[in-house]
Every structure is written in structure tokens, then in C-alpha cells.
Protein backbone atom coordinates (compact mmCIF):
# COMPACT_ATOMS: atom_id res chain seq x y z
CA UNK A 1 0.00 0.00 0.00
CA UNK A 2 1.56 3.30 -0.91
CA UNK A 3 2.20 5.76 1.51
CA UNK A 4 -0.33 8.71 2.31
CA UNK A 5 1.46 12.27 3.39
CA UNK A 6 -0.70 15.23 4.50
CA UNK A 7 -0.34 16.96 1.07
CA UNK A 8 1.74 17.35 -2.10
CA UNK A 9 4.03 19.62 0.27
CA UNK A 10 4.73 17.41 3.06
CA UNK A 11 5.47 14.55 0.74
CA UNK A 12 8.41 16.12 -1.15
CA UNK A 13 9.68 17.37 2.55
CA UNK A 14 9.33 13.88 4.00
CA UNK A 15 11.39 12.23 0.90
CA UNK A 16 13.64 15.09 0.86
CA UNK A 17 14.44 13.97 4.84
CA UNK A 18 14.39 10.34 3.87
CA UNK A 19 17.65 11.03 1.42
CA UNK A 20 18.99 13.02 4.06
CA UNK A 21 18.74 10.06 6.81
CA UNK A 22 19.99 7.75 4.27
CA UNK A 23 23.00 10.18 3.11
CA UNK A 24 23.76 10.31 6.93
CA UNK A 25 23.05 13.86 7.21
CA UNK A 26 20.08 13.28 9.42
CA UNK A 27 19.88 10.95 12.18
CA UNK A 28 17.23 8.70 13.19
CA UNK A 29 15.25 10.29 15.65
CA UNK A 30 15.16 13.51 13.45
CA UNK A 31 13.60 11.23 10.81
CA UNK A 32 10.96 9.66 13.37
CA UNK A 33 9.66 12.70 14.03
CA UNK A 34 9.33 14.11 10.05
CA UNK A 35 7.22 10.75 9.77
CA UNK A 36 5.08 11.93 12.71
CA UNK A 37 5.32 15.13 10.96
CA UNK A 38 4.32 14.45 7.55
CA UNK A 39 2.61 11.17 7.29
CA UNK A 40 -1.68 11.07 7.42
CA UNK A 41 -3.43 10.04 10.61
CA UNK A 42 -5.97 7.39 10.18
CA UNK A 43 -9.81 9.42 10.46
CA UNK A 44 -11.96 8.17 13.20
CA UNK A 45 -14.94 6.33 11.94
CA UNK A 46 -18.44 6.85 12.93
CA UNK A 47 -20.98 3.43 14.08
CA UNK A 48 -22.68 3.95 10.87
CA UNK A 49 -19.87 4.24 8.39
CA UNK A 50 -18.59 0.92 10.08
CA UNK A 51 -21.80 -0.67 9.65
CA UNK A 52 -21.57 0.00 6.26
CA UNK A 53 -18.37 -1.00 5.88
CA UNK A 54 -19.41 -4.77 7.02
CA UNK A 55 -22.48 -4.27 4.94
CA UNK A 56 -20.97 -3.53 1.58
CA UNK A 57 -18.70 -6.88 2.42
CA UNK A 58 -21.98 -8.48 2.95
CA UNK A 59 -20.51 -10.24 5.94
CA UNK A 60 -22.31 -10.94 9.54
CA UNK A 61 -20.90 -9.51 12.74
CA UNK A 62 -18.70 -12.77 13.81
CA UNK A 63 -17.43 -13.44 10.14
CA UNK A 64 -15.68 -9.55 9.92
CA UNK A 65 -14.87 -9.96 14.14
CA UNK A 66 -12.98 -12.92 12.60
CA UNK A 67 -11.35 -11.12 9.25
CA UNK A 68 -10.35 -8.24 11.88
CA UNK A 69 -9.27 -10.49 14.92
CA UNK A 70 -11.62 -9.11 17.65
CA UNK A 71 -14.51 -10.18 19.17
CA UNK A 72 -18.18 -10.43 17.41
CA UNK A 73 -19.04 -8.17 21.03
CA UNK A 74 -16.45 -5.72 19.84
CA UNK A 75 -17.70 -4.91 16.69
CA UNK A 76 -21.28 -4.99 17.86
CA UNK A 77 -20.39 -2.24 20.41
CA UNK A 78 -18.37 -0.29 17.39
CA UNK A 79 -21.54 -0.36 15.11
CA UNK A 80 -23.69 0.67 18.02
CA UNK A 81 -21.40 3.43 19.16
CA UNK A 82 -20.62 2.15 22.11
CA UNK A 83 -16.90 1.68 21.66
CA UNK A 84 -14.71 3.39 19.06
CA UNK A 85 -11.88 1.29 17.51
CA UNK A 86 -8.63 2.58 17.86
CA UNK A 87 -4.84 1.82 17.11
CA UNK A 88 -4.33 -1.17 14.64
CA UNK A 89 -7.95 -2.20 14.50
CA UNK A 90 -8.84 1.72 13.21
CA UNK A 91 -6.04 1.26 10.51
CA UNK A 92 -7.22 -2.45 9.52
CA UNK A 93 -11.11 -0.75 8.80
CA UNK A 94 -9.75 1.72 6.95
CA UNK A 95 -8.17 -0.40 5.11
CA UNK A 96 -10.85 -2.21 4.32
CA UNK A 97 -13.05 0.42 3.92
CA UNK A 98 -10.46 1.44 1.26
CA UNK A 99 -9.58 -1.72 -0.56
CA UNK A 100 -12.46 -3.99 0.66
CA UNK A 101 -12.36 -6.96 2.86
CA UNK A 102 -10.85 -9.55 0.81
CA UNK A 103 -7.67 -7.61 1.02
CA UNK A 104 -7.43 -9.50 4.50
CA UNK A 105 -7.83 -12.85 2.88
């Protein structure tokens, strides 16, 4: 999957630093933080846009708890609102979301 940057701009800055690290003119840490810097955050997703995301796989509850590795309680509490998914399991919906399910396969 390619990488996403904020915009045109932060793109040519963060490969502009990446030939830098790699030339040794910027260390590692430096470089951490122009990824932190540059790089898109994953968007929150609402209950109903996960719904649909499940829906337009046309996949029960417990079948995309299974394709995502949580519990069929989990995403029952996601779709209701009840819970919000977060680290990995936010960046594995939108990738899904994106690309659809069977990228997971």
C-alpha cells in the first residue's frame, strides 16, 4: 500500500528527509519525528460508516470480528457506538473500507 502524506508539500519534505537520513546527514530520531510530521493520521470512523463497511462486504458480525481479529461483542459495540476502535484495528477498517475486505484474505 503506498504511503499517504498530509499533502503534495509534506510529501516532497518527508522524501527530501528520507535522502537526508539515508545520506547520513540526518539521524534517526530527526527522521521519526518528520514521519510523525508528515505522514496522514488514520480518520476516526463513525458506528454507521462501520456498519456500512461490514455491509458492503456483505458479511455478519462474527465473520468480519474474525477477518479483523476481535470479538463479534467488539464490533457490535463499534456499530452501536458504544466503543470506538482505535490503534491497529482503526487502521485495519480503513483499510478495508479502502480496498475492501478480501484484502485481508
Amino acid at each position: 500500500m503506498a504511503t499517504k502524506y498530509k499533502s503534495d508539500i509534506t510529501r516532497a519534505v518527508h522524501r527530501a528527509a528520507k535522502d537526508s537520513a539515508r545520506a547520513g546527514v540526518m539521524d534517526k530520531q530527526t527522521m521519526r519525528e518528520f514521519d510523525v510530521l508528515c505522514l496522514s493520521k488514520v480518520p476516526d470512523l463513525t458506528a454507521d460508516e462501520i456498519r456500512a463497511i461490514r455491509d458492503g462486504a456483505g458479511v455478519s458480525q462474527s465473520v468480519f470480528a474474525a477477518y479483523l481479529n476481535v470479538t463479534t461483542n467488539l464490533v457490535s459495540k463499534w456499530e452501536r457506538g458504544d466503543k470506538r476502535p482505535s490503534g491497529a484495528a482503526k487502521k485495519l477498517l480503513s483499510i478495508v473500507k479502502a480496498k475492501g475486505l478480501e484484502v485481508l484474505g
